[in-house]
ModelCIF file with pLDDT and N, C-alpha, C, O atoms, coordinates in Angstrom:
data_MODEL
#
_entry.id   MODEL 
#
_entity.id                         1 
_entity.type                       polymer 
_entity.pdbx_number_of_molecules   1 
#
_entity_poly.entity_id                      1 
_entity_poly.type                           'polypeptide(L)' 
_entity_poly.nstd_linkage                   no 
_entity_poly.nstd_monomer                   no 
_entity_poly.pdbx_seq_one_letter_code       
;(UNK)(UNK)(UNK)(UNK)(UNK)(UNK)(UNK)(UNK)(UNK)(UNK)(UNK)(UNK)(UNK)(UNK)(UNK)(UNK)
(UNK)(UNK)(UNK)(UNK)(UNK)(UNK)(UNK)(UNK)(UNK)(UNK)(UNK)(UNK)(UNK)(UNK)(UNK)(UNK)
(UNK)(UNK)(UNK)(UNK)(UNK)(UNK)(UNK)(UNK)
;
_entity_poly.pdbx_seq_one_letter_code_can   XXXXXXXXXXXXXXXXXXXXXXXXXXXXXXXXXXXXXXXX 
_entity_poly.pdbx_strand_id                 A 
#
loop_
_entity_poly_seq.entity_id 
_entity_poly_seq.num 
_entity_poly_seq.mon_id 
_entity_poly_seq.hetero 
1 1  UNK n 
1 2  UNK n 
1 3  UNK n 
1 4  UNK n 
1 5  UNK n 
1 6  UNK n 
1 7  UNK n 
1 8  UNK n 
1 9  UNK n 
1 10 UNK n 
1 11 UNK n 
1 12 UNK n 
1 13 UNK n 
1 14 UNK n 
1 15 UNK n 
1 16 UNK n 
1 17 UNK n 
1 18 UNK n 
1 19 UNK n 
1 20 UNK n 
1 21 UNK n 
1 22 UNK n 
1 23 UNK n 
1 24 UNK n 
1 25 UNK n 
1 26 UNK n 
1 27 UNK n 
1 28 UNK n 
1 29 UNK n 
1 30 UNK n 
1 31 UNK n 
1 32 UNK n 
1 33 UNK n 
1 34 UNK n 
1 35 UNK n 
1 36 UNK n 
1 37 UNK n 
1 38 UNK n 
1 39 UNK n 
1 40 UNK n 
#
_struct_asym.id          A 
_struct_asym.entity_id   1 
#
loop_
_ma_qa_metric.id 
_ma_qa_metric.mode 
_ma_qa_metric.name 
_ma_qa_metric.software_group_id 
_ma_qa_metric.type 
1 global pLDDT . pLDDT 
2 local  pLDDT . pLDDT 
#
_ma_qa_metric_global.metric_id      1 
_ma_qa_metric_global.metric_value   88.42 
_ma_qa_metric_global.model_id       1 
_ma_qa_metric_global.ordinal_id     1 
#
loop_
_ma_qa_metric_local.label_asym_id 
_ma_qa_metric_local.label_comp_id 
_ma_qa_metric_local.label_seq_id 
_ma_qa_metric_local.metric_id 
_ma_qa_metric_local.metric_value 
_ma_qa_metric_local.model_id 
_ma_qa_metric_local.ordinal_id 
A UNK 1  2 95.00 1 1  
A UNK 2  2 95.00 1 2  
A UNK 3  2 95.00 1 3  
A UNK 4  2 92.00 1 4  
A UNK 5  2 92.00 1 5  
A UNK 6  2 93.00 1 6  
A UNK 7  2 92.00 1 7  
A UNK 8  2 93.00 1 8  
A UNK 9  2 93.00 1 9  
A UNK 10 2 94.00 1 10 
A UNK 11 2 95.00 1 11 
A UNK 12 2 96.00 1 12 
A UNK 13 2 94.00 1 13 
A UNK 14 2 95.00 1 14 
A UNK 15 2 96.00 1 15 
A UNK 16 2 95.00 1 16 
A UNK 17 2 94.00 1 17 
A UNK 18 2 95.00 1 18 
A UNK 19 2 96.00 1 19 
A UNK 20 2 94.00 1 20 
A UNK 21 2 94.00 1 21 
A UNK 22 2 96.00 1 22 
A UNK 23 2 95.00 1 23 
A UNK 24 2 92.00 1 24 
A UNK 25 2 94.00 1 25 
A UNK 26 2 95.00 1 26 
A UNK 27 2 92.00 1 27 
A UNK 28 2 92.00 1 28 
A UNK 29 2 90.00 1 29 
A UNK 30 2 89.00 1 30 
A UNK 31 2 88.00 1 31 
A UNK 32 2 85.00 1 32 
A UNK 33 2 84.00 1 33 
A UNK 34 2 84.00 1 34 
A UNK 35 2 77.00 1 35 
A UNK 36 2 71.00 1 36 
A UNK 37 2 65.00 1 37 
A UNK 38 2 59.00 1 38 
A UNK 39 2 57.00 1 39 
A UNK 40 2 54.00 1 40 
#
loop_
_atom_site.group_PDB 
_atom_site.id 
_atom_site.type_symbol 
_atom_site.label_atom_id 
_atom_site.label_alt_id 
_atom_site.label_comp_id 
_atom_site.label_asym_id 
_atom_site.label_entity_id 
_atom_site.label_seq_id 
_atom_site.pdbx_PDB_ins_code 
_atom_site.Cartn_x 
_atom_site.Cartn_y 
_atom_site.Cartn_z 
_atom_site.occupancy 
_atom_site.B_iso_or_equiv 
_atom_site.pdbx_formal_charge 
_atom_site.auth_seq_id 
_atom_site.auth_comp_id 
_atom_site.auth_asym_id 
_atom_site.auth_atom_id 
_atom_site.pdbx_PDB_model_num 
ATOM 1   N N  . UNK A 1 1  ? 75.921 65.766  163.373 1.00 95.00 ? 1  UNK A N  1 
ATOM 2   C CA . UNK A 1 1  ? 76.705 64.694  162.767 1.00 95.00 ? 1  UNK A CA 1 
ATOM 3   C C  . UNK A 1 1  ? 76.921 65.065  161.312 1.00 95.00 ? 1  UNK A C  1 
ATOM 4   O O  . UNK A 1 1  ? 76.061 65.432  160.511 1.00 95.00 ? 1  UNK A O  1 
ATOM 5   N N  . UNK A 1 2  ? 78.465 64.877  161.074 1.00 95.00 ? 2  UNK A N  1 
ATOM 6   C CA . UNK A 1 2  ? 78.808 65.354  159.731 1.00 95.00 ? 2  UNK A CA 1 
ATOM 7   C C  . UNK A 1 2  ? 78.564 63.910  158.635 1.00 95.00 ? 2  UNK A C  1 
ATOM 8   O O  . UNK A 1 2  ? 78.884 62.749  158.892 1.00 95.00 ? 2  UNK A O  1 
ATOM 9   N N  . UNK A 1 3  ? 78.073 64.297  157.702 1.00 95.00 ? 3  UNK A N  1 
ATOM 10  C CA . UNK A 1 3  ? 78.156 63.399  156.390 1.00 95.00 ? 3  UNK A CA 1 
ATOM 11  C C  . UNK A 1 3  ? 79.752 62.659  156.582 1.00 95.00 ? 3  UNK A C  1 
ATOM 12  O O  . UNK A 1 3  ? 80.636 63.237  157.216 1.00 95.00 ? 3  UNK A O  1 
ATOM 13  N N  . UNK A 1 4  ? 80.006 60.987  155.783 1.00 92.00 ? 4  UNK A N  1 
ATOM 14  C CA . UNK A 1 4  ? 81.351 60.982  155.241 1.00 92.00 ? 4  UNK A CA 1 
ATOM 15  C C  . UNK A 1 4  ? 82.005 61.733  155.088 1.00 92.00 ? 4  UNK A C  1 
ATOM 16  O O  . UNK A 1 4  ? 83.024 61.934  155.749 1.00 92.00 ? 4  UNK A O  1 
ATOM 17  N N  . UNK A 1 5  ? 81.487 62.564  153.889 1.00 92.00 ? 5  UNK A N  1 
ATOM 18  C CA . UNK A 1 5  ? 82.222 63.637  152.592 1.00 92.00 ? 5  UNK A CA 1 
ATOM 19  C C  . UNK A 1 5  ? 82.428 64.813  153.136 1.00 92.00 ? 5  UNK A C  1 
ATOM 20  O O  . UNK A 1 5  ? 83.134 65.536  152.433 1.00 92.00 ? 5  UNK A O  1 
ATOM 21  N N  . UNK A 1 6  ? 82.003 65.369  154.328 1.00 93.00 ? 6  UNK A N  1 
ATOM 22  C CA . UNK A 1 6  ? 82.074 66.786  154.860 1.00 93.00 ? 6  UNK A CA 1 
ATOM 23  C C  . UNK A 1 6  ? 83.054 66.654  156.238 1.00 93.00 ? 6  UNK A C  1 
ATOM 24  O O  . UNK A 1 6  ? 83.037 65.694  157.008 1.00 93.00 ? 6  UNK A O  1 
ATOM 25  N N  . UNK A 1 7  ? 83.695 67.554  156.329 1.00 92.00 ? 7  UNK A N  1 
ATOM 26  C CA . UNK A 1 7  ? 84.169 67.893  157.215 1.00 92.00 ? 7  UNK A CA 1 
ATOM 27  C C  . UNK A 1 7  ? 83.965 69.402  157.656 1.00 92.00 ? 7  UNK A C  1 
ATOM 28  O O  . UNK A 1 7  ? 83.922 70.335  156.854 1.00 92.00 ? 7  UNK A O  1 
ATOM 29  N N  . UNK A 1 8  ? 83.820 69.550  159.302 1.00 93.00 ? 8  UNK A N  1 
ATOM 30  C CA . UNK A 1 8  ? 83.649 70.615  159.752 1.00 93.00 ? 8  UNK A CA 1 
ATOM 31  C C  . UNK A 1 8  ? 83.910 72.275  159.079 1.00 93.00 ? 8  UNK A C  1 
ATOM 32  O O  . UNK A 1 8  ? 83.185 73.267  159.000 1.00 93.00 ? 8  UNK A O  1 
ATOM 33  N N  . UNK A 1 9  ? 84.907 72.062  158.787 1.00 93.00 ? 9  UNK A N  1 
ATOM 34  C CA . UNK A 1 9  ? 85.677 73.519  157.710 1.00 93.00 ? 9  UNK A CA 1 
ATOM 35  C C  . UNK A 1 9  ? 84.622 73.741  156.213 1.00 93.00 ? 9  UNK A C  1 
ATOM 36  O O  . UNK A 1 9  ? 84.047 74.710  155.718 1.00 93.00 ? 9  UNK A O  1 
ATOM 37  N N  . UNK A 1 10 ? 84.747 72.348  155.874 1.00 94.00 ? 10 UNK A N  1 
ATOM 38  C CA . UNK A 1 10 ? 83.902 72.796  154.481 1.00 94.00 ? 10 UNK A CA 1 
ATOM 39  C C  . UNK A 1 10 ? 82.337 72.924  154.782 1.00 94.00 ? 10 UNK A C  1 
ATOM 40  O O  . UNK A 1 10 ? 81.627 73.495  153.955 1.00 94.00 ? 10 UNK A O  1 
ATOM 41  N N  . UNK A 1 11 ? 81.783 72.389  155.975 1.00 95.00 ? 11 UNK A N  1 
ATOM 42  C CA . UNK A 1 11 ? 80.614 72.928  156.535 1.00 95.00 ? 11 UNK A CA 1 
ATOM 43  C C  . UNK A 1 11 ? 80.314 74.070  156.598 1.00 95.00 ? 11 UNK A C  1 
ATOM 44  O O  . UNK A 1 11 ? 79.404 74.640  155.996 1.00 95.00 ? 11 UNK A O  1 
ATOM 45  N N  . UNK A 1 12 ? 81.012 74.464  157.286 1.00 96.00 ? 12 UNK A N  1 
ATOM 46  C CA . UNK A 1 12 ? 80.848 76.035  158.248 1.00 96.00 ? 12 UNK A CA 1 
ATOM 47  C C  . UNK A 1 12 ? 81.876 77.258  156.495 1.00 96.00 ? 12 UNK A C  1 
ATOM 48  O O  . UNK A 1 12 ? 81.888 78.489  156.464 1.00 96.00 ? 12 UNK A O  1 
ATOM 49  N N  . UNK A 1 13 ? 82.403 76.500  155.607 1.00 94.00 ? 13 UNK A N  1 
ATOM 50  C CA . UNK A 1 13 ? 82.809 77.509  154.654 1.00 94.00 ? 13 UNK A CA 1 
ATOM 51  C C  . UNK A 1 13 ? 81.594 77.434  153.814 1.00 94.00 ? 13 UNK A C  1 
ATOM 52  O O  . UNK A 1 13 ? 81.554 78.325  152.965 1.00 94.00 ? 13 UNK A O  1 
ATOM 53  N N  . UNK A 1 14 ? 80.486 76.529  153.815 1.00 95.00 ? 14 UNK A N  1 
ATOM 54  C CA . UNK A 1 14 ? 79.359 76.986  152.938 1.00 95.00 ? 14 UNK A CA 1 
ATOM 55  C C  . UNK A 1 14 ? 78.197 77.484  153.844 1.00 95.00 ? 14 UNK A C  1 
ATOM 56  O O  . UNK A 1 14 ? 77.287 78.076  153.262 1.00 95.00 ? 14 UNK A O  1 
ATOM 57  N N  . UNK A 1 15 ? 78.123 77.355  154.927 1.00 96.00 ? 15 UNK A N  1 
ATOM 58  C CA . UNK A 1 15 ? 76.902 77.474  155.682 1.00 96.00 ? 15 UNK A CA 1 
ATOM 59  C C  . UNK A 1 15 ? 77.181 79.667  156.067 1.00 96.00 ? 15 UNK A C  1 
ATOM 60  O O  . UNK A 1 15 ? 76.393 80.612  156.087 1.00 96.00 ? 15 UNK A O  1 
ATOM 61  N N  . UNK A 1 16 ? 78.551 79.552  156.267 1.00 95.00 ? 16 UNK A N  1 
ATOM 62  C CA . UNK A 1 16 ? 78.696 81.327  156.585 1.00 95.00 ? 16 UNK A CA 1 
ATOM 63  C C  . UNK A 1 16 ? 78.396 82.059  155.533 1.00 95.00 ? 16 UNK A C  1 
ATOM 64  O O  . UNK A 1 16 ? 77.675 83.047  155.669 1.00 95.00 ? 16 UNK A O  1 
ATOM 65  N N  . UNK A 1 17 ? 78.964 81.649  154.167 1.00 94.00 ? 17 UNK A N  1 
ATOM 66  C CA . UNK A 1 17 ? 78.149 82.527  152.969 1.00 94.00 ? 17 UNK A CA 1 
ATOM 67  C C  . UNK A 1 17 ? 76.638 82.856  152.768 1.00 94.00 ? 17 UNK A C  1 
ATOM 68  O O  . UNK A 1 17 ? 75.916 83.795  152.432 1.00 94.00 ? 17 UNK A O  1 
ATOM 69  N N  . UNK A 1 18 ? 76.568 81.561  153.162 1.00 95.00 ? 18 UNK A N  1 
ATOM 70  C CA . UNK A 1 18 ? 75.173 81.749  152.774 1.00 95.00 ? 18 UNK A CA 1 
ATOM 71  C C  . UNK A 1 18 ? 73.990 82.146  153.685 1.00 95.00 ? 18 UNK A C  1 
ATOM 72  O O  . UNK A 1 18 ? 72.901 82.578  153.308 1.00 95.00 ? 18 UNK A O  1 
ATOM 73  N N  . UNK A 1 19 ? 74.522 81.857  155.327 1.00 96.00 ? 19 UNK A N  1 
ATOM 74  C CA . UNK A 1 19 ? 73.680 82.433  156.296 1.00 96.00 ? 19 UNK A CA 1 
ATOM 75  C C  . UNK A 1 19 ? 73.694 83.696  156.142 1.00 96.00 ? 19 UNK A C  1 
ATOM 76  O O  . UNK A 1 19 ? 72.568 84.191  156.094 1.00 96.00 ? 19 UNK A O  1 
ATOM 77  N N  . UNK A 1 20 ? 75.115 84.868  155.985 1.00 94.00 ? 20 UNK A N  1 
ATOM 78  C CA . UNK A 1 20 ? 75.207 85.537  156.308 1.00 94.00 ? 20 UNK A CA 1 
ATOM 79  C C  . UNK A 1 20 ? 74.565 86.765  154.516 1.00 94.00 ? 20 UNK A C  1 
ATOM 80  O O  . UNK A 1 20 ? 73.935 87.822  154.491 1.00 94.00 ? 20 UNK A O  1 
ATOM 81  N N  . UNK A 1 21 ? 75.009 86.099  153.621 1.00 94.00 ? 21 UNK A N  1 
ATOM 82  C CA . UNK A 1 21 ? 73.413 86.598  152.647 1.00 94.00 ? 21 UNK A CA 1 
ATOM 83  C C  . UNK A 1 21 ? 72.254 86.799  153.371 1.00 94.00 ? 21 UNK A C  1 
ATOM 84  O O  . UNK A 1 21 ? 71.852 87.921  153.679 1.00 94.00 ? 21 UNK A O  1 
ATOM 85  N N  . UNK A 1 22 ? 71.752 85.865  153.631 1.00 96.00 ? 22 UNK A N  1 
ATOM 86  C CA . UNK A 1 22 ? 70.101 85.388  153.998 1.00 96.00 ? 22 UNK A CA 1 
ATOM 87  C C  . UNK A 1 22 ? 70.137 86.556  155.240 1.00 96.00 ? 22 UNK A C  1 
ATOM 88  O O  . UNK A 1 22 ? 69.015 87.060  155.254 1.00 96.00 ? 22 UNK A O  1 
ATOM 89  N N  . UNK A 1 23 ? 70.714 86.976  155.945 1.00 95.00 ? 23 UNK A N  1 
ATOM 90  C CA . UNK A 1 23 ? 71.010 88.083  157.382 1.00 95.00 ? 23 UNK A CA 1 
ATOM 91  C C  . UNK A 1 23 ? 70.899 89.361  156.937 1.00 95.00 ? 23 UNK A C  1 
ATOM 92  O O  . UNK A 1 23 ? 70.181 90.203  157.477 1.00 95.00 ? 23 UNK A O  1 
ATOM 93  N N  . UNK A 1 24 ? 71.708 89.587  155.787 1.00 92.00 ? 24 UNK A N  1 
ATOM 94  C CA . UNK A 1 24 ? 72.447 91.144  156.211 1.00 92.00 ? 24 UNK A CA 1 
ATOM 95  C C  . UNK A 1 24 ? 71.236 91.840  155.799 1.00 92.00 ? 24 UNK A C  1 
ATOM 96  O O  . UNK A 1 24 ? 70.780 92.880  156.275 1.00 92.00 ? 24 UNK A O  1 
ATOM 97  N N  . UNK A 1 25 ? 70.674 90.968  154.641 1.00 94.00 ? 25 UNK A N  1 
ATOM 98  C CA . UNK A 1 25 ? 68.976 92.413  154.033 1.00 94.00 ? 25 UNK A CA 1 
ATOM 99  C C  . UNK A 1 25 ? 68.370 92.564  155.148 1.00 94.00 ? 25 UNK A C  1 
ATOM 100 O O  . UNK A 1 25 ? 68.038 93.743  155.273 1.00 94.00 ? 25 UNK A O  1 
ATOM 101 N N  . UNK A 1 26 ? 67.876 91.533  156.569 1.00 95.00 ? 26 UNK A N  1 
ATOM 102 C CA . UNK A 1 26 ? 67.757 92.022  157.389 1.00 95.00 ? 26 UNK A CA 1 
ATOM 103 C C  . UNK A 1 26 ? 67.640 92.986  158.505 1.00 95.00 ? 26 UNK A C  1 
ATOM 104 O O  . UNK A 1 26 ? 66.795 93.318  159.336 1.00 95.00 ? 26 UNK A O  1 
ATOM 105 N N  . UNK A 1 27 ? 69.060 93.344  158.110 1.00 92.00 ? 27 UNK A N  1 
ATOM 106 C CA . UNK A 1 27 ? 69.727 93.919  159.376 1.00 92.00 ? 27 UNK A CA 1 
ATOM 107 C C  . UNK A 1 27 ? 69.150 95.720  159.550 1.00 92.00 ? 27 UNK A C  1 
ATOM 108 O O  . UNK A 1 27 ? 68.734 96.172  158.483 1.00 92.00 ? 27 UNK A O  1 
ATOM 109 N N  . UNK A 1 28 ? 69.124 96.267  160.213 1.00 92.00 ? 28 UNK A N  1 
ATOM 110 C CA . UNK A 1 28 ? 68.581 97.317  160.010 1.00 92.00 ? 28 UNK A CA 1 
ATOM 111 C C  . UNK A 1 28 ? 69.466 98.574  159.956 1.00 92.00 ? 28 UNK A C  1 
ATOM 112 O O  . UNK A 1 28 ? 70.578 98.120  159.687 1.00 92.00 ? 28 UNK A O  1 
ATOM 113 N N  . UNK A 1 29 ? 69.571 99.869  160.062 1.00 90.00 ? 29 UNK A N  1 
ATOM 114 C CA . UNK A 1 29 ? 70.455 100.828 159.158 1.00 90.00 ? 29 UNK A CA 1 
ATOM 115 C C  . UNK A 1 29 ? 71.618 100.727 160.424 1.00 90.00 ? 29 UNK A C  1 
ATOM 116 O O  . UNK A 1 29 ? 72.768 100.379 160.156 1.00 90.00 ? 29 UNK A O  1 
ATOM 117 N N  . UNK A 1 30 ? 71.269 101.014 161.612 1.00 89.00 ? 30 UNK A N  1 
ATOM 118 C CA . UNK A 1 30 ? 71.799 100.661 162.859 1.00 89.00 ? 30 UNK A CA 1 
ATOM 119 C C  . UNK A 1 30 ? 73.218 99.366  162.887 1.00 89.00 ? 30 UNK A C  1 
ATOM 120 O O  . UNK A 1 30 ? 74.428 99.514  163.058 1.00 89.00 ? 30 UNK A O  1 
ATOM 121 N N  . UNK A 1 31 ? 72.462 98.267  162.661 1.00 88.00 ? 31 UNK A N  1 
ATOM 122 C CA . UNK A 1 31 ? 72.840 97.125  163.004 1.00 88.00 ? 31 UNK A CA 1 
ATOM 123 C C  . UNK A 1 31 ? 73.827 96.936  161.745 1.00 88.00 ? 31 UNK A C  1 
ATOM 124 O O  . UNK A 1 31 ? 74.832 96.279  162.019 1.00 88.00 ? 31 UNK A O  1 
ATOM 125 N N  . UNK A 1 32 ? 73.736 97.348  160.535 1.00 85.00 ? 32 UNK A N  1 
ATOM 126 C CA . UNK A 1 32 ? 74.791 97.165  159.518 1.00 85.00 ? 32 UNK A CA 1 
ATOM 127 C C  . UNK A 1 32 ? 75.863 98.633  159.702 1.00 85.00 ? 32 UNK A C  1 
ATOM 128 O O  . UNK A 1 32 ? 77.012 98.600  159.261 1.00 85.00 ? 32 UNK A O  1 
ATOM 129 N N  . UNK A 1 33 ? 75.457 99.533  160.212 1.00 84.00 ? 33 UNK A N  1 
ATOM 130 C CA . UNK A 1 33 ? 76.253 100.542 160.898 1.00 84.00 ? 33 UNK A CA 1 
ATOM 131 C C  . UNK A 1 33 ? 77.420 99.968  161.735 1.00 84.00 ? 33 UNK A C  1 
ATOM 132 O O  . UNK A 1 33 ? 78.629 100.181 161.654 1.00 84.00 ? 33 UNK A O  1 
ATOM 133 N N  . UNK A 1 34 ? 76.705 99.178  162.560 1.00 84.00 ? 34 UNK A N  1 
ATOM 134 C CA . UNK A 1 34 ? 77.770 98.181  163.679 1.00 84.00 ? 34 UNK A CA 1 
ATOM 135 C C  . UNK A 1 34 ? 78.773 97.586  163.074 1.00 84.00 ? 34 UNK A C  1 
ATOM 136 O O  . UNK A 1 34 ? 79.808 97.694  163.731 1.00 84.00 ? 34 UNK A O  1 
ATOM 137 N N  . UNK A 1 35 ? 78.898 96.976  162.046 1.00 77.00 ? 35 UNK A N  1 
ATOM 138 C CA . UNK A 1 35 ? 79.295 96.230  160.904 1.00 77.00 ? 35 UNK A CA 1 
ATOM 139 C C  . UNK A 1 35 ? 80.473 96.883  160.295 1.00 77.00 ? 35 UNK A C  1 
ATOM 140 O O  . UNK A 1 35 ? 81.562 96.356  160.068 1.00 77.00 ? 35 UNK A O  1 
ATOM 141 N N  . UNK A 1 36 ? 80.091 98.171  160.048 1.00 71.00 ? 36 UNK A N  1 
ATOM 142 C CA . UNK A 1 36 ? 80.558 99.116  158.769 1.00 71.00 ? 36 UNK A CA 1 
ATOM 143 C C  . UNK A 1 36 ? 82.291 99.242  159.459 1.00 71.00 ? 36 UNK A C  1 
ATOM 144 O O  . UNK A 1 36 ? 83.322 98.928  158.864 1.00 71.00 ? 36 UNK A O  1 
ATOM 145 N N  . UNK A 1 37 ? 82.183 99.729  160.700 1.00 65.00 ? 37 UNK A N  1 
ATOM 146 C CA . UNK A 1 37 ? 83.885 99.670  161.446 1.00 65.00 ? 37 UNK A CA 1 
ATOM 147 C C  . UNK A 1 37 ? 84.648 98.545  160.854 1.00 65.00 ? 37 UNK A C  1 
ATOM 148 O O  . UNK A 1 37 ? 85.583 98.779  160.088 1.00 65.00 ? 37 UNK A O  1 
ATOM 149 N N  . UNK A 1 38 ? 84.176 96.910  161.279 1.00 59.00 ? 38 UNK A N  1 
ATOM 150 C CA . UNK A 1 38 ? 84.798 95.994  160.613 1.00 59.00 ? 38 UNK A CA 1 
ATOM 151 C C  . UNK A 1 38 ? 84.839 95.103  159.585 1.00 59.00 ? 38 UNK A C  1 
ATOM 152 O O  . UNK A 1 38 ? 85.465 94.055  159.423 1.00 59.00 ? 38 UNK A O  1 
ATOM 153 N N  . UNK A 1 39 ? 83.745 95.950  158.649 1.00 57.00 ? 39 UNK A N  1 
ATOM 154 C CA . UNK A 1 39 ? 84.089 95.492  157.224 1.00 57.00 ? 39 UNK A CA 1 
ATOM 155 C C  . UNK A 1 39 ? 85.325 95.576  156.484 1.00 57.00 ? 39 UNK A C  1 
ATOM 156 O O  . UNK A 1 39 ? 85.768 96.710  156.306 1.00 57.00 ? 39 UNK A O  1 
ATOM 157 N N  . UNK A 1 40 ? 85.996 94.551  155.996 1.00 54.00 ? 40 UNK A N  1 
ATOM 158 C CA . UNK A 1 40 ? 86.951 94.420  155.161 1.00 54.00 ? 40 UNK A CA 1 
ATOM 159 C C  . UNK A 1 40 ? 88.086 94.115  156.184 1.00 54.00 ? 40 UNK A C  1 
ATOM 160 O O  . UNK A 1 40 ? 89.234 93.912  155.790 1.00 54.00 ? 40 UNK A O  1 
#
């Protein structure tokens, strides 16, 4: 359930930045390899 003030879009436009920070140090040389094709 979304707040009043939020709507789905501005949810998911702050929650992907910042999940996907908190992920990538994670990721291992492999798994950001996977990545590297469709970066940018």
């Amino acid at each position: 359930n979304l707040p009043e003030k939020l709507d789905q879009r501005k949810f998911m436009a702050g929650f992907k930045p910042r999940s996907s920070a908190r992920i990538k140090p994670l990721l291992t040389q492999d798994e950001r390899d996977a990545f590297s094709e469709q970066t940018g």
